[in-house]
PDB file of N, CA and C in Angstrom:
ATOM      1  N   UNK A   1      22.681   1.876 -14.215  1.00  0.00           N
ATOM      2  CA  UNK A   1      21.291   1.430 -14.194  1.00  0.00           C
ATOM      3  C   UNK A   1      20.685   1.633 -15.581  1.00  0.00           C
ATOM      4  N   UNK A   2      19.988   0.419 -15.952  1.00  0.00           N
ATOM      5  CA  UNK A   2      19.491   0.522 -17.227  1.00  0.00           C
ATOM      6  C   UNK A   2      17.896   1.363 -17.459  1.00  0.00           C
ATOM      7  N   UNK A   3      17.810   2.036 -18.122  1.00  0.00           N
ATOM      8  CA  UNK A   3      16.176   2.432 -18.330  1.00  0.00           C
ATOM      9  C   UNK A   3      15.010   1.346 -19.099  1.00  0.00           C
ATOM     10  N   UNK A   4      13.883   1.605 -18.954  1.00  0.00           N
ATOM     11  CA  UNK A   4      13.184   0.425 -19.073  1.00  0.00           C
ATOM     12  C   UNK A   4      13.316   0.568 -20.736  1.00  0.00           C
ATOM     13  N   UNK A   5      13.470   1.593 -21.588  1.00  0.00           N
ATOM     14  CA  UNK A   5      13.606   1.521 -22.836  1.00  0.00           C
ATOM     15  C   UNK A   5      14.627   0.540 -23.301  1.00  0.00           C
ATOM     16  N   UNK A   6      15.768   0.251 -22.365  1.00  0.00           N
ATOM     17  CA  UNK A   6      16.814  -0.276 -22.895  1.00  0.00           C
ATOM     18  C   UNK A   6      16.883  -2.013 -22.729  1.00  0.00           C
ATOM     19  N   UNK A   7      15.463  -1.973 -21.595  1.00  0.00           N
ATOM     20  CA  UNK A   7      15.131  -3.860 -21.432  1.00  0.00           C
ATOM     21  C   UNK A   7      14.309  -4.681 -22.185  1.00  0.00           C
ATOM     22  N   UNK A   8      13.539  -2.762 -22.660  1.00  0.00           N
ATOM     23  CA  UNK A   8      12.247  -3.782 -23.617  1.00  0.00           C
ATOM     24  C   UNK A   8      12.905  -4.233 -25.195  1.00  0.00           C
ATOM     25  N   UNK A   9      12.371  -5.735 -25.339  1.00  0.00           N
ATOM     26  CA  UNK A   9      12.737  -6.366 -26.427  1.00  0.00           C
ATOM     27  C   UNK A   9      12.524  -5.111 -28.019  1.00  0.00           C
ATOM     28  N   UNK A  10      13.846  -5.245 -28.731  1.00  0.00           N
ATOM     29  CA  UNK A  10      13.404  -4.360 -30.006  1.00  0.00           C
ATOM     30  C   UNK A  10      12.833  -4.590 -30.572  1.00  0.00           C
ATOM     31  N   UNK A  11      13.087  -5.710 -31.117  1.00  0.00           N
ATOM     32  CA  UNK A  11      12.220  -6.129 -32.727  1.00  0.00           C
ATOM     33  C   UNK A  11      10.999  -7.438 -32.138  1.00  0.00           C
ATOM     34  N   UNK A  12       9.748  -7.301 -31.711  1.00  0.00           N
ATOM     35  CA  UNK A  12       8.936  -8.407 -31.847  1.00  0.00           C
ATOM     36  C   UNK A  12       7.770  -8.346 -32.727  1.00  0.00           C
ATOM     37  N   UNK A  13       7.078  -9.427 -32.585  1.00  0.00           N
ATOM     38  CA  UNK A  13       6.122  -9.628 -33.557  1.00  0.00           C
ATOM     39  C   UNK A  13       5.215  -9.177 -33.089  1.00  0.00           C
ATOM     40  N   UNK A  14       3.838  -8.818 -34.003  1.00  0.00           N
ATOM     41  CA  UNK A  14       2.213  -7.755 -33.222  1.00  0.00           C
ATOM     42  C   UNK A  14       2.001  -8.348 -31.913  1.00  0.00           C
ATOM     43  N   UNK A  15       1.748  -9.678 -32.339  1.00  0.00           N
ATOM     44  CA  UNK A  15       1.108 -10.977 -31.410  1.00  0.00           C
ATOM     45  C   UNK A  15       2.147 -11.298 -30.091  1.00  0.00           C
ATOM     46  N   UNK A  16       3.472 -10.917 -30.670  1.00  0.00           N
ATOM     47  CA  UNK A  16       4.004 -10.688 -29.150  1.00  0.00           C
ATOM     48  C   UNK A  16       3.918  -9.516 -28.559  1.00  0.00           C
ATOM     49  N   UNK A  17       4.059  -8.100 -29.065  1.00  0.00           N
ATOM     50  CA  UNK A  17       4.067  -7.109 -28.166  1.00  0.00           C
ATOM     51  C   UNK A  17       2.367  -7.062 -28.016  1.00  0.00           C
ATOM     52  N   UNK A  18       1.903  -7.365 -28.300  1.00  0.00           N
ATOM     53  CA  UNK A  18       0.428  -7.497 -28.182  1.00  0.00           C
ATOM     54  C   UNK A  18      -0.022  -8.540 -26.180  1.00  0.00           C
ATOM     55  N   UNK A  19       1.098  -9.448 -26.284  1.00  0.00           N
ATOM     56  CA  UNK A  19       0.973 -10.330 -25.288  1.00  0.00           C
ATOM     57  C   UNK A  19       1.756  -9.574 -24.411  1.00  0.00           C
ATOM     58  N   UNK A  20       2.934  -9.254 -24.550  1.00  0.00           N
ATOM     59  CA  UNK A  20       3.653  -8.780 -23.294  1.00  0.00           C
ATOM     60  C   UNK A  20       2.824  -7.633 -22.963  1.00  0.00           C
ATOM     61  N   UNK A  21       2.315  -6.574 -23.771  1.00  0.00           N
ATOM     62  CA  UNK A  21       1.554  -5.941 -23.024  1.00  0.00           C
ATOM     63  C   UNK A  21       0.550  -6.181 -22.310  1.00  0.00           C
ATOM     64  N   UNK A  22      -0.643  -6.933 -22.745  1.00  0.00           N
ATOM     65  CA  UNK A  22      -1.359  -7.327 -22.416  1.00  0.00           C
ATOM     66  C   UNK A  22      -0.734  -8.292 -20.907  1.00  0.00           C
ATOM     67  N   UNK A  23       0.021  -8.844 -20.704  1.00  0.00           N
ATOM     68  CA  UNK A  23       0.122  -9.465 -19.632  1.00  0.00           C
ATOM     69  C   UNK A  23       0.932  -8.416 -18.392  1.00  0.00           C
ATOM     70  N   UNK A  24       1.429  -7.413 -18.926  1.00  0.00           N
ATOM     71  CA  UNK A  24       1.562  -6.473 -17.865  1.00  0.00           C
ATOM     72  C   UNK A  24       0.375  -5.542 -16.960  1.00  0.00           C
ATOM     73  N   UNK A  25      -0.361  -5.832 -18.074  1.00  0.00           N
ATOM     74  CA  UNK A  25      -1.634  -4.892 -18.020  1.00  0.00           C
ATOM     75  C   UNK A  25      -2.449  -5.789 -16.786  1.00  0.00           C
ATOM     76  N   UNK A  26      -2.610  -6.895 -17.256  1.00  0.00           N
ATOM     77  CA  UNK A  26      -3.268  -7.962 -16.314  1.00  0.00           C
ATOM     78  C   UNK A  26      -2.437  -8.177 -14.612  1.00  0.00           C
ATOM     79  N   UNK A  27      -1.207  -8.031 -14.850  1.00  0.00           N
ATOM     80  CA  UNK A  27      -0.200  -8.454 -14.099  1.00  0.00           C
ATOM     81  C   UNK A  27      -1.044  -6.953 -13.130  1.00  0.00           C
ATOM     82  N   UNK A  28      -0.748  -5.715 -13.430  1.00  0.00           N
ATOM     83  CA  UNK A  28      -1.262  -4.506 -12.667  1.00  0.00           C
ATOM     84  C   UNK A  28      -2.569  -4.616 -12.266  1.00  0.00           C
ATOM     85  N   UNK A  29      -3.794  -5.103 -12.870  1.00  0.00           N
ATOM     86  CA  UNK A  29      -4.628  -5.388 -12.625  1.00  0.00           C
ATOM     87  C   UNK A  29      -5.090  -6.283 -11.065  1.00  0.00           C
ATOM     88  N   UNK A  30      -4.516  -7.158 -11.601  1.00  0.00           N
ATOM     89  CA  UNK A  30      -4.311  -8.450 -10.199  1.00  0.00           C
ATOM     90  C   UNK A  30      -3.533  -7.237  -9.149  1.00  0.00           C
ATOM     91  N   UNK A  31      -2.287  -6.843  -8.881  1.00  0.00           N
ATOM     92  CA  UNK A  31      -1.876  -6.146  -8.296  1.00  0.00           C
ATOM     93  C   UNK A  31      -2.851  -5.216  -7.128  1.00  0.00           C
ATOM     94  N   UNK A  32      -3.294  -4.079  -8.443  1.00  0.00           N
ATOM     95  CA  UNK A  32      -4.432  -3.219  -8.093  1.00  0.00           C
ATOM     96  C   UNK A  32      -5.523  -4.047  -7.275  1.00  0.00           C
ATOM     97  N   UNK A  33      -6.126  -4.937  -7.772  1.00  0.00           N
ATOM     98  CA  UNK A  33      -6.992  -5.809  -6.640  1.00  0.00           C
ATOM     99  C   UNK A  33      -7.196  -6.470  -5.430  1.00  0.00           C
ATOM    100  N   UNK A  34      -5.242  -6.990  -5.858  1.00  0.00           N
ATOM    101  CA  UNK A  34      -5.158  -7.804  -4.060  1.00  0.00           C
ATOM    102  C   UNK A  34      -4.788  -6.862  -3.338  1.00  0.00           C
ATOM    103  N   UNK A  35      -4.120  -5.934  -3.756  1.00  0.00           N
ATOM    104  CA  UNK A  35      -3.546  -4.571  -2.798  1.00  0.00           C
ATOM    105  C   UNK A  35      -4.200  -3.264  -2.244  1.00  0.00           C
ATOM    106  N   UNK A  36      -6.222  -3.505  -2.390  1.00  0.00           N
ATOM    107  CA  UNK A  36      -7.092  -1.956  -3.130  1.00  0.00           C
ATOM    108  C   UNK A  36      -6.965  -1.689  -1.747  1.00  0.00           C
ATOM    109  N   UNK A  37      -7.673  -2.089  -0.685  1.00  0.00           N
ATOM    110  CA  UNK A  37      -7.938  -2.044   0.572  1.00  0.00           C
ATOM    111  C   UNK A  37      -6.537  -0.570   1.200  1.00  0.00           C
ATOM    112  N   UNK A  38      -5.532  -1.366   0.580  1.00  0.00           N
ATOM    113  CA  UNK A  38      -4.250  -0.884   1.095  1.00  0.00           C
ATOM    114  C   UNK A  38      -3.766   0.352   0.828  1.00  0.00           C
ATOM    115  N   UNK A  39      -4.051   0.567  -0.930  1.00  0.00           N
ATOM    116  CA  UNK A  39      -4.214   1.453  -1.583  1.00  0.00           C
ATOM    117  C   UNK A  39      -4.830   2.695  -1.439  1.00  0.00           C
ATOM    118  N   UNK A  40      -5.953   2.472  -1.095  1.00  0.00           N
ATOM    119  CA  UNK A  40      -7.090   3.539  -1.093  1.00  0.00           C
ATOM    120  C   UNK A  40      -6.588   3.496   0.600  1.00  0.00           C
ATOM    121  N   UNK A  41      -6.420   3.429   1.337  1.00  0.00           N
ATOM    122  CA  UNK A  41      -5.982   3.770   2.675  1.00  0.00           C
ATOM    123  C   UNK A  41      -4.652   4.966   2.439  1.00  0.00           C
ATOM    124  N   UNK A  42      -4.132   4.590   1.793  1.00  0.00           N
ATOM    125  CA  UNK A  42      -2.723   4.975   1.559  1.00  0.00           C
ATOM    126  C   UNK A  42      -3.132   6.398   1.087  1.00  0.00           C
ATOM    127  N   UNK A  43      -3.799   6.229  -0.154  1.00  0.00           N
ATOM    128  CA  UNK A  43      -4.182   7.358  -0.743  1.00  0.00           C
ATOM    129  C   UNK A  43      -5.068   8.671  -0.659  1.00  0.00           C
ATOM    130  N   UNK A  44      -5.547   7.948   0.784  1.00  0.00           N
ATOM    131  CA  UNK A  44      -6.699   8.837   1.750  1.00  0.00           C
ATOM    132  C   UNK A  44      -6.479   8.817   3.224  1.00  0.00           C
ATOM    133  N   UNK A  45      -5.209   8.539   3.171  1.00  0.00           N
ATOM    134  CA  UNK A  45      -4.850   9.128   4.440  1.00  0.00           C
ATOM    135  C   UNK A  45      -4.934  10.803   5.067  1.00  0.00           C
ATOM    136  N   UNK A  46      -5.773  10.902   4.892  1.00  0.00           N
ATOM    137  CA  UNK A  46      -6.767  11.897   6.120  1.00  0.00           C
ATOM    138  C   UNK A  46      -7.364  11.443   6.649  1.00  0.00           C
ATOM    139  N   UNK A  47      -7.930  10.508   7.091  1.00  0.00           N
ATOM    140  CA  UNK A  47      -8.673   9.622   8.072  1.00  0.00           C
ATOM    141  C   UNK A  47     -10.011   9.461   8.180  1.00  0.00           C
ATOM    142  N   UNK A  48     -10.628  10.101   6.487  1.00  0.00           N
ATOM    143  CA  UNK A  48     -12.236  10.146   6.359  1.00  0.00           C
ATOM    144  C   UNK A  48     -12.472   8.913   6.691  1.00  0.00           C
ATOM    145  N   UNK A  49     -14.201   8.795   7.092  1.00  0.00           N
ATOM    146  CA  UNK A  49     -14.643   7.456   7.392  1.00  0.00           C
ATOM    147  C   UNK A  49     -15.229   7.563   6.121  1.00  0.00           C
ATOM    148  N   UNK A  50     -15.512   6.128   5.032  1.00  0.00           N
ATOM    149  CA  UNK A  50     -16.126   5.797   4.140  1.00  0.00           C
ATOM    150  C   UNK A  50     -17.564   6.646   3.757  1.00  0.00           C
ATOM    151  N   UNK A  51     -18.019   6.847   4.650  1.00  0.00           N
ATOM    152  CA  UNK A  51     -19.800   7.275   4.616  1.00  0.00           C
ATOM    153  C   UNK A  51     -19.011   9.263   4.810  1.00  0.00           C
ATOM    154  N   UNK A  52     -18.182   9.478   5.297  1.00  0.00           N
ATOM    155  CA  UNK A  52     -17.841  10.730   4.836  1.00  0.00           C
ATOM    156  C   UNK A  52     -16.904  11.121   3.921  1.00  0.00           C
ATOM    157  N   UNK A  53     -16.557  10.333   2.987  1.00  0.00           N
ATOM    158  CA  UNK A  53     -15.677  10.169   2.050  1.00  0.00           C
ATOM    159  C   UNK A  53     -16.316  10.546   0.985  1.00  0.00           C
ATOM    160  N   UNK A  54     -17.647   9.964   1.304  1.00  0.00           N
ATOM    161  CA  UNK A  54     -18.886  10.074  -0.273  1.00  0.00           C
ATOM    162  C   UNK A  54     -19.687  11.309   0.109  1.00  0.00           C
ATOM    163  N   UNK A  55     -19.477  11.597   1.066  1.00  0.00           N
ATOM    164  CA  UNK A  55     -20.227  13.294   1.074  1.00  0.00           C
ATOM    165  C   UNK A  55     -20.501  13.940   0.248  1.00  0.00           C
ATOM    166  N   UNK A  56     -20.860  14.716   0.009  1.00  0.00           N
ATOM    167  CA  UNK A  56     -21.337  16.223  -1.065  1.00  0.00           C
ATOM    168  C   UNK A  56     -21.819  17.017  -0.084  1.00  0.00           C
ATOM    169  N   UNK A  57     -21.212  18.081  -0.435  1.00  0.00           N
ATOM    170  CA  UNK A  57     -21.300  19.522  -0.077  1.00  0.00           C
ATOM    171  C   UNK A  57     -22.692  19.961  -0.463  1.00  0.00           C
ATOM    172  N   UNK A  58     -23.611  20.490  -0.109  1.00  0.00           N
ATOM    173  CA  UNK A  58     -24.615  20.981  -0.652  1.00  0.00           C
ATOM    174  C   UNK A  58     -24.707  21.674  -2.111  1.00  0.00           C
ATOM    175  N   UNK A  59     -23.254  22.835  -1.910  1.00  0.00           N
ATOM    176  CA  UNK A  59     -23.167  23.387  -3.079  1.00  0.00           C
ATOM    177  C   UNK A  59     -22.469  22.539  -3.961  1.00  0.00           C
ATOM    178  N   UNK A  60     -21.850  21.800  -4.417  1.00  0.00           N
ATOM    179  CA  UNK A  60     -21.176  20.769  -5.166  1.00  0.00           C
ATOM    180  C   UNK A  60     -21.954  21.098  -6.190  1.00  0.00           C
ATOM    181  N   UNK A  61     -20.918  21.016  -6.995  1.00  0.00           N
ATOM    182  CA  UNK A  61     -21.507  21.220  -8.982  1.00  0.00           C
ATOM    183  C   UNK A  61     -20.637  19.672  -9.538  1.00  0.00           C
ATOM    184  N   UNK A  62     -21.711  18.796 -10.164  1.00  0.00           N
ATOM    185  CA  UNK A  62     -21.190  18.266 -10.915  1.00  0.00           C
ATOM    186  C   UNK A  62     -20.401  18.636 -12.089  1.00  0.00           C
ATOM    187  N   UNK A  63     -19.503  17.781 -12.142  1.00  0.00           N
ATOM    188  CA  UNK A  63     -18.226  17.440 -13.028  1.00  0.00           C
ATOM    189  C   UNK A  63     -18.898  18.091 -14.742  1.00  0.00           C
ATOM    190  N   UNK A  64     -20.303  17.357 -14.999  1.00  0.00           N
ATOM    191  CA  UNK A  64     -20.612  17.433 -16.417  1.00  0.00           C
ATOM    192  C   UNK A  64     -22.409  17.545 -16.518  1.00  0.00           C
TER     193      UNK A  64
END
């Protein structure tokens, strides 16, 4: 099995590694969007309901 170091092209130009990234980036993007619903289920599987998801604790200290 190859590692992804060994698929990505060596030698390209700015304007191409500039594009292939950029279109992976987009490619995850789209991904992340059609899939969020699914995602955030997945990832919060404890079974909060939405409106108790956003709770705060009384004592809660913001972040900053």
């Amino acid at each position: 099995m190859k590692t992804i170091f060994e698929l990505l092209p060596k030698k390209i130009s700015d304007e191409e590694a500039y594009n292939l990234v950029n279109f992976f980036m987009s490619l995850a993007l789209e991904l992340e969007s059609h899939y969020f619903t699914q995602l955030q289920r997945y990832a919060n599987d404890d079974n909060l309901t939405y409106h108790d998801y956003f709770q705060n604790d009384i004592d809660d200290k913001l972040p900053f």
